[in-house]
Protein backbone atom coordinates (compact mmCIF):
# COMPACT_ATOMS: atom_id res chain seq x y z
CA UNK A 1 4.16 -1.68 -27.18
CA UNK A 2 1.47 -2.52 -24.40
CA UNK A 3 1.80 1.24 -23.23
CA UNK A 4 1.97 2.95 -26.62
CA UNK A 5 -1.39 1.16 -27.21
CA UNK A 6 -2.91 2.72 -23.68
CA UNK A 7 -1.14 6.03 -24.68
CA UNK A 8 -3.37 5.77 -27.97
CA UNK A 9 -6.11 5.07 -25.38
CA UNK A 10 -6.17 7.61 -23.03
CA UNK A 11 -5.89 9.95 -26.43
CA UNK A 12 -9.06 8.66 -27.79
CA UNK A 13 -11.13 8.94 -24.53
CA UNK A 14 -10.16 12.51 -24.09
CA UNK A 15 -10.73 13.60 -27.94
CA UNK A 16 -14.00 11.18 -28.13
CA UNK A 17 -17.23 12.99 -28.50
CA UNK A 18 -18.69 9.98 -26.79
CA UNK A 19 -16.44 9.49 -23.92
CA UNK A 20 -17.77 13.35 -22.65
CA UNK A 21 -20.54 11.76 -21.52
CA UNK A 22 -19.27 9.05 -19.25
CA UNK A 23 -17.70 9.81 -16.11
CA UNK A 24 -13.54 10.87 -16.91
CA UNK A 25 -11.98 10.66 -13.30
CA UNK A 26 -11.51 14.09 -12.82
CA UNK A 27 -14.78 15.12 -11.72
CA UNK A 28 -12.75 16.43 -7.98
CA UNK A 29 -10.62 19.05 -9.88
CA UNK A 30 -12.26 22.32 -10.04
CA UNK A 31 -10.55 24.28 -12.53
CA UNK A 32 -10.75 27.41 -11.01
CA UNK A 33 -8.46 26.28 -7.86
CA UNK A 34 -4.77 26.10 -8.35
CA UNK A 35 -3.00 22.54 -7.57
CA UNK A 36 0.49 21.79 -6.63
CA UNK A 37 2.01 18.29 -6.88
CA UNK A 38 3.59 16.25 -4.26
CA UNK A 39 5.64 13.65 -5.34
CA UNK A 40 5.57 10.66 -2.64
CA UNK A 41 7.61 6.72 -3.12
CA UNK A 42 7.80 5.66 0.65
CA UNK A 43 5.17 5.30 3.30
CA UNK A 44 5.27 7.76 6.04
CA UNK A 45 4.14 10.54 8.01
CA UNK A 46 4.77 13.88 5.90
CA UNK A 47 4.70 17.19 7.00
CA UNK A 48 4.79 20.61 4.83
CA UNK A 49 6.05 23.62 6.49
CA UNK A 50 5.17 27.07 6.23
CA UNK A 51 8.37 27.84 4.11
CA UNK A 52 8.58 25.62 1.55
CA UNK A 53 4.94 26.42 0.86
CA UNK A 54 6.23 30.35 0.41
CA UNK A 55 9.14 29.30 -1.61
CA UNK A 56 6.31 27.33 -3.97
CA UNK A 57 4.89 30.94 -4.52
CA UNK A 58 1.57 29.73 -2.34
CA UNK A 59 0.02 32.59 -1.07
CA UNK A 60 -0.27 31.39 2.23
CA UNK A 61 -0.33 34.22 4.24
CA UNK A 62 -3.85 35.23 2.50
CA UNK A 63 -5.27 31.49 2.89
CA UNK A 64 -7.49 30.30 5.71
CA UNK A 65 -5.82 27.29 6.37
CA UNK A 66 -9.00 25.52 6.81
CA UNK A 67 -9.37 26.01 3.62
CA UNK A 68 -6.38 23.71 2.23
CA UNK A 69 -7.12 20.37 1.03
CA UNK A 70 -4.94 17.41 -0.60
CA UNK A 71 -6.03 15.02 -3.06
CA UNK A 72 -4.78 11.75 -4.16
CA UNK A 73 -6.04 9.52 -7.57
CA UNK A 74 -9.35 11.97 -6.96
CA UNK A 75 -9.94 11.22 -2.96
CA UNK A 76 -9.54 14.28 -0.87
CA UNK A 77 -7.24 13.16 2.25
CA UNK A 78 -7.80 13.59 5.23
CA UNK A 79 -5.21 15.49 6.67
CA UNK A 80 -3.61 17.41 9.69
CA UNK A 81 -3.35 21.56 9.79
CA UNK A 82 -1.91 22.51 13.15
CA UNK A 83 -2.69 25.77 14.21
CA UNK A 84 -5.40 26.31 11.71
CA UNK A 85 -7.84 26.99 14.54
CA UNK A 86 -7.08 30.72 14.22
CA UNK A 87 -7.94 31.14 10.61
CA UNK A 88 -4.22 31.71 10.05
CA UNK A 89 -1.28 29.87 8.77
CA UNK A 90 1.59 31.35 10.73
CA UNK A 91 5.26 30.30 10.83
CA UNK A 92 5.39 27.58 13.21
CA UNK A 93 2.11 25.97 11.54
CA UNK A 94 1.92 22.35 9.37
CA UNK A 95 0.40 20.51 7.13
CA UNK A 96 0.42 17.10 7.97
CA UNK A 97 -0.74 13.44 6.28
CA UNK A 98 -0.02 10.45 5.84
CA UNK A 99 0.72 9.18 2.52
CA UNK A 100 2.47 6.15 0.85
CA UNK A 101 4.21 5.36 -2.63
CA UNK A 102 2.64 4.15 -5.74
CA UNK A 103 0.95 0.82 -6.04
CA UNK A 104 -0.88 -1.02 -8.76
CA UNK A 105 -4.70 -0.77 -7.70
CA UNK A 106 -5.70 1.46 -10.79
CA UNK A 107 -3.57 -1.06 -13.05
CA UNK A 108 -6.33 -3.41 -12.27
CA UNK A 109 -8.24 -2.09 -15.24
CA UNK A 110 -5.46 -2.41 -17.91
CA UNK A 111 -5.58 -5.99 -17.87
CA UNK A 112 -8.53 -7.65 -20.27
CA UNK A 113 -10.19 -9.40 -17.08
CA UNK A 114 -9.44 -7.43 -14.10
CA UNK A 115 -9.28 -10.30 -11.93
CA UNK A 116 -6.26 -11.41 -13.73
CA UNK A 117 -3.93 -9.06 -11.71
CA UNK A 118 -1.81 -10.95 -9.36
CA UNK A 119 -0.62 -7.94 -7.10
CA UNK A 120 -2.38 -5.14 -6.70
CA UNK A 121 0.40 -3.59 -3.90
CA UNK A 122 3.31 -3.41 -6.91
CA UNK A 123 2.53 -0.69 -10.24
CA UNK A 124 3.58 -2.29 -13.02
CA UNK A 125 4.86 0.96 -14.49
CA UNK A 126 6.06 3.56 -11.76
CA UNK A 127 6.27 3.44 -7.79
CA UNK A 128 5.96 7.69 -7.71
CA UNK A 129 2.43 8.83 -6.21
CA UNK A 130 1.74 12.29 -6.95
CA UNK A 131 -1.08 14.31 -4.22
CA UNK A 132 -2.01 17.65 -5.14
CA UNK A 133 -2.55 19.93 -2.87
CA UNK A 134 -5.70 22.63 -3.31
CA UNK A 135 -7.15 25.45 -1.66
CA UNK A 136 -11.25 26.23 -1.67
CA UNK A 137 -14.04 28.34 -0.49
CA UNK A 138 -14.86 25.58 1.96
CA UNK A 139 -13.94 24.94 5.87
CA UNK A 140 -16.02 21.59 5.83
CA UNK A 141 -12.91 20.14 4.40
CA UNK A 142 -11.70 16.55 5.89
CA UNK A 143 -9.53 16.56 9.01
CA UNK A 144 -7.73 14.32 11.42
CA UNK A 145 -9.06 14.73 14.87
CA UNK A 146 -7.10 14.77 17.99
CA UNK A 147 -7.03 12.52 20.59
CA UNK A 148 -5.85 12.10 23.66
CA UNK A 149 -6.76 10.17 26.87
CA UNK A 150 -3.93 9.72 29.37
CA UNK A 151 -6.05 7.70 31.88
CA UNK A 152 -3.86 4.80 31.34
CA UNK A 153 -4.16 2.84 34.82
CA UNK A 154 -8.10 2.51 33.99
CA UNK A 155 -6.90 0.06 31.01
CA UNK A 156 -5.61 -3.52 30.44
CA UNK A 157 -2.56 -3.41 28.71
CA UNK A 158 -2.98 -5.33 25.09
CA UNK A 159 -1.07 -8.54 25.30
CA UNK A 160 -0.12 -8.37 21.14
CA UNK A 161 -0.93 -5.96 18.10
CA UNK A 162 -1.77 -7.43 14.81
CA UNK A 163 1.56 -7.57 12.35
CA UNK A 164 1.20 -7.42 8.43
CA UNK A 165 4.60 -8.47 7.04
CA UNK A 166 4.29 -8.49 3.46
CA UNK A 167 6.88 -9.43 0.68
CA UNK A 168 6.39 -8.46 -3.21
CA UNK A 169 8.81 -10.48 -5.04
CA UNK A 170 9.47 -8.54 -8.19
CA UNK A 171 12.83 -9.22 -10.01
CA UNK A 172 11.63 -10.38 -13.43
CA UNK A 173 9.05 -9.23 -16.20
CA UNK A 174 6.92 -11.97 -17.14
CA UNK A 175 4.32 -11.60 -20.43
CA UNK A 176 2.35 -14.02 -19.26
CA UNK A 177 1.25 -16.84 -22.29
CA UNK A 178 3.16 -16.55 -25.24
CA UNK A 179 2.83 -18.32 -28.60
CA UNK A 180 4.79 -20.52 -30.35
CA UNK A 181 6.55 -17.89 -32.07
CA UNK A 182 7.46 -16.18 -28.33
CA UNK A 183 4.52 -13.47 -28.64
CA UNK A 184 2.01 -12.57 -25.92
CA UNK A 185 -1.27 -11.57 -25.71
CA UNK A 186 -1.52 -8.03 -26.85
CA UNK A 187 -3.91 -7.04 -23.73
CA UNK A 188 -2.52 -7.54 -20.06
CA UNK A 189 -3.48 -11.03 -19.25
CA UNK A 190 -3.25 -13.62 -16.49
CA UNK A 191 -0.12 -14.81 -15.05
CA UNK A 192 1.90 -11.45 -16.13
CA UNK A 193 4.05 -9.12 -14.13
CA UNK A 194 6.70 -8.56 -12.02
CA UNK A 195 7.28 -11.78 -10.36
CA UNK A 196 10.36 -13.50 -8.35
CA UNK A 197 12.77 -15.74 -10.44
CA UNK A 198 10.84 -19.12 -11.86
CA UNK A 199 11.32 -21.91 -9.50
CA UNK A 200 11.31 -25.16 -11.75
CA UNK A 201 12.25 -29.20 -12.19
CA UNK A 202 15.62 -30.21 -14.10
CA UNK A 203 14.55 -31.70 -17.15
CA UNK A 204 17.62 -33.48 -16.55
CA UNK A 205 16.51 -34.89 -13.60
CA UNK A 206 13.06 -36.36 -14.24
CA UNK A 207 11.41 -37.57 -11.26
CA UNK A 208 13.50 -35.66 -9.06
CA UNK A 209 12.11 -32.89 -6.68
CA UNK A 210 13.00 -29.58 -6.82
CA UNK A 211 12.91 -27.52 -3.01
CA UNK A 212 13.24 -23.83 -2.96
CA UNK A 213 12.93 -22.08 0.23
CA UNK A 214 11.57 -18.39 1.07
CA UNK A 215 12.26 -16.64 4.87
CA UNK A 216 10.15 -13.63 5.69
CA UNK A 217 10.42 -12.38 8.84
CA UNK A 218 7.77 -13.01 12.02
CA UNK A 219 9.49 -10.26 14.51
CA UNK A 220 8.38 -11.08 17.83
CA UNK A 221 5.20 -13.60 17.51
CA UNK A 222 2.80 -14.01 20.70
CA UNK A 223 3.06 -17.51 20.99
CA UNK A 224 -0.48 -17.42 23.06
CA UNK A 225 -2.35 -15.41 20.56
CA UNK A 226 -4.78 -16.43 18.17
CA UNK A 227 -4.01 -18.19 14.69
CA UNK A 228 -1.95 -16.57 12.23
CA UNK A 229 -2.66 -16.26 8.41
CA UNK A 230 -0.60 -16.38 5.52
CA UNK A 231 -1.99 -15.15 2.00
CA UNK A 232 0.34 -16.66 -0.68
CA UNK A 233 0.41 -15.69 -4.74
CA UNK A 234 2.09 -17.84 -7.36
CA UNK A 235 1.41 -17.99 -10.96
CA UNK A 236 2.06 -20.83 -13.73
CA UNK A 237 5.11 -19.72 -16.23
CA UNK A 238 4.83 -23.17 -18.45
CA UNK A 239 2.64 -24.75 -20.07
CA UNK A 240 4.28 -27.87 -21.95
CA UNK A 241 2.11 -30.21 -23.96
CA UNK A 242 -1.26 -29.25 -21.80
CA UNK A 243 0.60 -31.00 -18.24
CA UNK A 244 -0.13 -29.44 -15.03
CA UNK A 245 1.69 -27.68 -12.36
CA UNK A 246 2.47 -29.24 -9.12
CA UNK A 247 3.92 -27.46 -6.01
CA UNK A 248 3.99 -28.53 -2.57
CA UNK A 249 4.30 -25.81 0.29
CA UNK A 250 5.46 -26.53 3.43
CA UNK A 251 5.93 -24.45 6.92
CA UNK A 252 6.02 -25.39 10.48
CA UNK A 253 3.78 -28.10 10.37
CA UNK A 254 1.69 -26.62 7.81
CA UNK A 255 1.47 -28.62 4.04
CA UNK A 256 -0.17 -27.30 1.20
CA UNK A 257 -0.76 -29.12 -1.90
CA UNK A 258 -1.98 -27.93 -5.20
CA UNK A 259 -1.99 -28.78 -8.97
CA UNK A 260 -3.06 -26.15 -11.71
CA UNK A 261 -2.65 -25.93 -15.31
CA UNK A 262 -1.14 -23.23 -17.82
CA UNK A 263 -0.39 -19.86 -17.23
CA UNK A 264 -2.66 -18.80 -14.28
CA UNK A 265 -2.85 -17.05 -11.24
CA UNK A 266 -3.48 -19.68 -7.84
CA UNK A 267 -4.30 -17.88 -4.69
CA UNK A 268 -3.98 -19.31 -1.39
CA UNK A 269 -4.23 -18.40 1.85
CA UNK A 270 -4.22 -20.54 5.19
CA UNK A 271 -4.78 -20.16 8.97
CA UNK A 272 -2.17 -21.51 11.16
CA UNK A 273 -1.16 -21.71 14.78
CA UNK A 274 1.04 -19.31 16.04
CA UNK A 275 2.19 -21.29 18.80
CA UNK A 276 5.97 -22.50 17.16
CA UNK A 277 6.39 -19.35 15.38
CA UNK A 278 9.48 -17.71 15.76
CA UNK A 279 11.31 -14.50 14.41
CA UNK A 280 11.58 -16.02 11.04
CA UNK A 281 9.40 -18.05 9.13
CA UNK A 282 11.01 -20.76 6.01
CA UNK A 283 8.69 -22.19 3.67
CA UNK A 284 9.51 -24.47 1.72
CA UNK A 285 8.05 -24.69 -1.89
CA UNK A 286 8.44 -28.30 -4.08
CA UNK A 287 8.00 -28.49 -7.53
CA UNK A 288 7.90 -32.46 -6.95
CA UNK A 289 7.80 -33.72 -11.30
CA UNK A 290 6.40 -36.15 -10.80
CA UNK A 291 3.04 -35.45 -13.62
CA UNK A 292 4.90 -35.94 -16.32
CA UNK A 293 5.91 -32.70 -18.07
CA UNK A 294 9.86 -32.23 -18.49
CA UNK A 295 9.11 -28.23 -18.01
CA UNK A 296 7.58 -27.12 -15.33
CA UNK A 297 8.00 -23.38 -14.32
CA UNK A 298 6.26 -21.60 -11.51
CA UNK A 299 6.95 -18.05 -10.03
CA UNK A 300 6.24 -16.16 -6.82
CA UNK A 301 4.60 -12.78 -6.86
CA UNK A 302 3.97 -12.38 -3.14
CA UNK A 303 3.41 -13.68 0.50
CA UNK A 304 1.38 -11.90 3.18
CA UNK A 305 1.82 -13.17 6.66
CA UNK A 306 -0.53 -11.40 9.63
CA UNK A 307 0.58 -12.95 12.52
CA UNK A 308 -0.32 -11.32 16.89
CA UNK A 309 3.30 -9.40 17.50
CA UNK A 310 4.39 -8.56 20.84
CA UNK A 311 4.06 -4.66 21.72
CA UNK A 312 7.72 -3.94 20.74
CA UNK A 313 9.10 -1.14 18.55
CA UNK A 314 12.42 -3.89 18.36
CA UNK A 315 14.33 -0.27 18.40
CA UNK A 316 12.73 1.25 15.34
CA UNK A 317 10.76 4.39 14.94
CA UNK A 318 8.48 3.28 12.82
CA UNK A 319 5.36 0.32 13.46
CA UNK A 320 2.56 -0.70 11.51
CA UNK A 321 -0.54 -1.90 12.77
CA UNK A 322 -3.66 -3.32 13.65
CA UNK A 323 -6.50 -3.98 17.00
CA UNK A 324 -9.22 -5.77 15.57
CA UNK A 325 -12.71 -4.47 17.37
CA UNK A 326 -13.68 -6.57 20.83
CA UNK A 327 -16.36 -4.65 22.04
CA UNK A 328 -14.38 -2.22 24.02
CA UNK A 329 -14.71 1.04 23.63
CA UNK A 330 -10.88 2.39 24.22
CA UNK A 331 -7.98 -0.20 23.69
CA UNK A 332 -4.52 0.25 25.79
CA UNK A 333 -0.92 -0.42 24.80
CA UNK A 334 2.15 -0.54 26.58
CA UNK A 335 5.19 -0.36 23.85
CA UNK A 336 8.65 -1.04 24.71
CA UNK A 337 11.84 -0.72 22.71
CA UNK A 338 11.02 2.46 20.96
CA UNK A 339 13.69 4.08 19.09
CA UNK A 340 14.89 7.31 20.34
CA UNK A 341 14.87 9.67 23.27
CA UNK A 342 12.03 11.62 25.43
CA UNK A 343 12.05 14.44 23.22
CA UNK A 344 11.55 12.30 20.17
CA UNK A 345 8.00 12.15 20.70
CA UNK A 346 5.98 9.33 18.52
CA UNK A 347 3.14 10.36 16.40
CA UNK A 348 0.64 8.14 15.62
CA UNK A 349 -2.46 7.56 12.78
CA UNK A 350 -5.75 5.95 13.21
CA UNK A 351 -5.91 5.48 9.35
CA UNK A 352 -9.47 3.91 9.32
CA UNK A 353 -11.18 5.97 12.70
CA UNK A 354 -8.93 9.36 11.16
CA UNK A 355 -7.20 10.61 14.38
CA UNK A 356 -4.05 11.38 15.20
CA UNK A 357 -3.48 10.24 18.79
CA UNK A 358 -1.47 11.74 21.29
CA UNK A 359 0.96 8.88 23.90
CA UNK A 360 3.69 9.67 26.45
CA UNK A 361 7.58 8.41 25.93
CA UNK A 362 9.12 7.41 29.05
CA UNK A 363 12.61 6.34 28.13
CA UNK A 364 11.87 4.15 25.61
CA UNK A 365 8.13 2.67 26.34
CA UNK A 366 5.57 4.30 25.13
CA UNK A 367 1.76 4.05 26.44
CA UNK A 368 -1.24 4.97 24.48
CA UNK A 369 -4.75 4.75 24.52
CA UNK A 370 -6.71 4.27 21.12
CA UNK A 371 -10.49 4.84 20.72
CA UNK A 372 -11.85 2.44 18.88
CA UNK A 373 -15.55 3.79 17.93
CA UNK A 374 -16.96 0.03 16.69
CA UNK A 375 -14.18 0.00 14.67
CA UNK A 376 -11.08 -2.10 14.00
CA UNK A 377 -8.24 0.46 13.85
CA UNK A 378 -5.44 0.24 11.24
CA UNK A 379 -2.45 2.50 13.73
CA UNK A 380 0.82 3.80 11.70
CA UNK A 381 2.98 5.14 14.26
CA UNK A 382 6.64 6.96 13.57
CA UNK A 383 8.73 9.12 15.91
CA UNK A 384 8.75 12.42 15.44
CA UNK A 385 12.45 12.35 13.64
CA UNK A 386 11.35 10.29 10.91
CA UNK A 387 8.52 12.47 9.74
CA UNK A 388 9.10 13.33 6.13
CA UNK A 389 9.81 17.10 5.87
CA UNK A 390 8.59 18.22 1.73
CA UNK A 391 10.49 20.59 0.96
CA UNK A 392 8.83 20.96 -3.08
CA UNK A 393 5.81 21.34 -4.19
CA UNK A 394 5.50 21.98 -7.99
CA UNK A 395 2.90 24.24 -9.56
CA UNK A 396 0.44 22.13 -12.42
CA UNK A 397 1.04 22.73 -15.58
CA UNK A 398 3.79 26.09 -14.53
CA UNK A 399 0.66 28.13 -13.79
CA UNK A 400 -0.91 25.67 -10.72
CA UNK A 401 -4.27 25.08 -13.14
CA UNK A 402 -5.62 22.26 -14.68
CA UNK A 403 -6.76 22.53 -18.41
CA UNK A 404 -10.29 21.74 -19.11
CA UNK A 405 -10.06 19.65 -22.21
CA UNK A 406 -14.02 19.98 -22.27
CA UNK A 407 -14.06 23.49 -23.33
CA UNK A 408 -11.67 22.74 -25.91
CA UNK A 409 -14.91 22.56 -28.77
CA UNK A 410 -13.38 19.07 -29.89
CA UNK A 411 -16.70 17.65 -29.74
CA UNK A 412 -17.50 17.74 -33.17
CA UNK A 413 -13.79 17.21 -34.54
CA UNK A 414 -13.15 14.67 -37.20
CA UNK A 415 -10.57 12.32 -36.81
């Protein structure tokens, strides 16, 4: 019902008189340019070569690859062309970008308050991402740089890279508040989603405390690094008689304590040594019933644990992330345990500073130098066997153009 009603929406917007005269979100499509979608659900490095660009019916031998852009929820990306130096996109030559599934920052705006949302990293609708990629008239289009800098023995090697392990718990549909008669709110409101399983007290058991226990994993901590942080989202499923919520949350020798009422959304987040952390991290939530109310129902939407990780791959191909800025103007790391051979080189992604940076694979260590430029730098890396080859791009609308509802003459229309 909720997305019949933004269905009916959407319609009114585009058919309004009034709504032509506030901004629609589609102010980067020129409708002149032809636009082929690229359906993406995993993160990753992708890559589109030369032939499955032909087989699309692109006419790519008559395109300055400079030219080519790729847009995603109206951004242009900024993106990779090898061999587009020579005004030419010949066999052997790419496009390359990173690029990552669906999430649920633009469902921010469906709920009544905004700041209701409890995860913005999970759609509550569809995990596909579509980027469309363009050609125009321009070759001031945005690019990932090069970089390389092999000078490695001018360097001290980085002792840990920052670690982002983050788990969205989303096995159940939740309405958030509902009536007496089992209705919700007609508008998205607080406390709804897609959220874990409710922990809760036995009403049989009054008094009595109810543990539940959550491991996410803490690969390869650096004991001597600096404090870890763990960002934590729960939200209130009960809401008997007016009694509050109580939960307890407990890790290493960590204790958190809170009490809330009704169906809400309860952020927190905590520093915490990383000193005793080890590959896996158990936390412990109570529910200890001991307010008064015989239901008490609380689920988990996510936890977010940044934690300094030793400069292992731990035999993947694949490793996310981050140097926070020091001062220094080029940062060093010495990887080990990198998946694959010598010829599997790794490819890596300054996603804030927008370079792809070249390293060199000796066995399976990899060094690498990363220019920082004042910045912190947020680094995907992946070998180059598990870049994602797209092998279909699909024309918009059959012909590759965009209609221009705007030139429609529904202005005047009566509804």
């Amino acid at each position: 019902m909720k997305y019949f009603r933004y269905f009916i929406l959407l319609l009114f917007i585009i058919c309004s008189g009034r709504a032509f005269a506030q901004p629609l979100g589609n102010e980067w499509i020129n409708y002149n340019q032809f636009y082929y979608k690229i359906k993406i659900t995993t993160e990753g490095i992708y890559r589109i070569n030369y032939s499955t660009l032909i087989s699309a019916g692109i006419p790519i031998n008559t395109i300055d690859p400079r030219l080519i852009q790729i847009f995603h929820n109206g951004v242009e990306q900024y993106i990779y062309v090898h061999g587009e130096n020579d005004g030419s996109f010949d066999s052997n030559d790419f496009i390359e970008f990173y690029a990552k599934g669906n999430d649920g920052k633009t469902d921010k705006n469906l709920y009544k308050n905004p700041n209701n949302q409890a995860n913005d990293n999970y759609s509550l609708i569809n995990d596909t991402a579509t980027y469309y990629l363009t050609w125009n008239n321009s070759l001031n289009n945005k690019r990932i740089s090069n970089y390389k800098n092999t000078n490695y023995s001018s360097y001290i090697a980085e002792s840990y890279v920052w670690y982002t392990n983050r788990v969205d718990y989303t096995s159940y549909y939740y309405p958030g508040a509902v009536d007496g008669a089992g209705l919700s709110d007609f508008d998205y409101t607080q406390a709804e989603g897609w959220f874990d399983a409710t922990m809760s007290i036995n009403p049989s058991q009054p008094g009595v405390p109810q543990i539940y226990t959550k491991q996410i994993q803490s690969t390869l901590p650096y004991n001597a690094g600096p404090p870890s942080n763990i960002k934590i989202m729960i939200t209130g499923q009960s809401n008997y008689l007016g009694l509050p919520h109580h939960l307890r949350i407990n890790f290493l020798s960590t204790n958190i304590d809170t009490i809330f009422d009704g169906y809400k959304n309860i952020f927190i987040e905590k520093n915490f040594s990383s000193t005793s952390l080890t590959n896996n991290l158990n936390i412990n939530f109570t529910l200890p019933s001991d307010l008064g109310a015989p239901v008490d129902r609380i689920a988990l939407s996510y936890i977010d644990l940044t934690f300094p990780r030793l400069p292992n791959f731990n035999n993947s191909n694949i490793l996310k992330y981050k140097l926070i800025d020091n001062g220094q103007s080029v940062r060093y790391i010495h990887f080990t345990n990198v998946a694959g051979n010598n010829f599997d080189t790794l490819i890596t992604y300054d996603l804030i500073n927008n370079k792809r940076i070249f390293s060199s694979k000796n066995n399976n260590n990899i060094d690498i130098c990363i220019s920082m430029n004042g910045n912190n730098a947020e680094l995907f890396s992946s070998t180059e066997s598990k870049v994602k080859i797209i092998n279909q791009l699909t024309p918009v609308n059959s012909t590759g153009k965009f209609t221009n509802f705007q030139i429609l003459g529904l202005y005047n229309a009566d509804y």
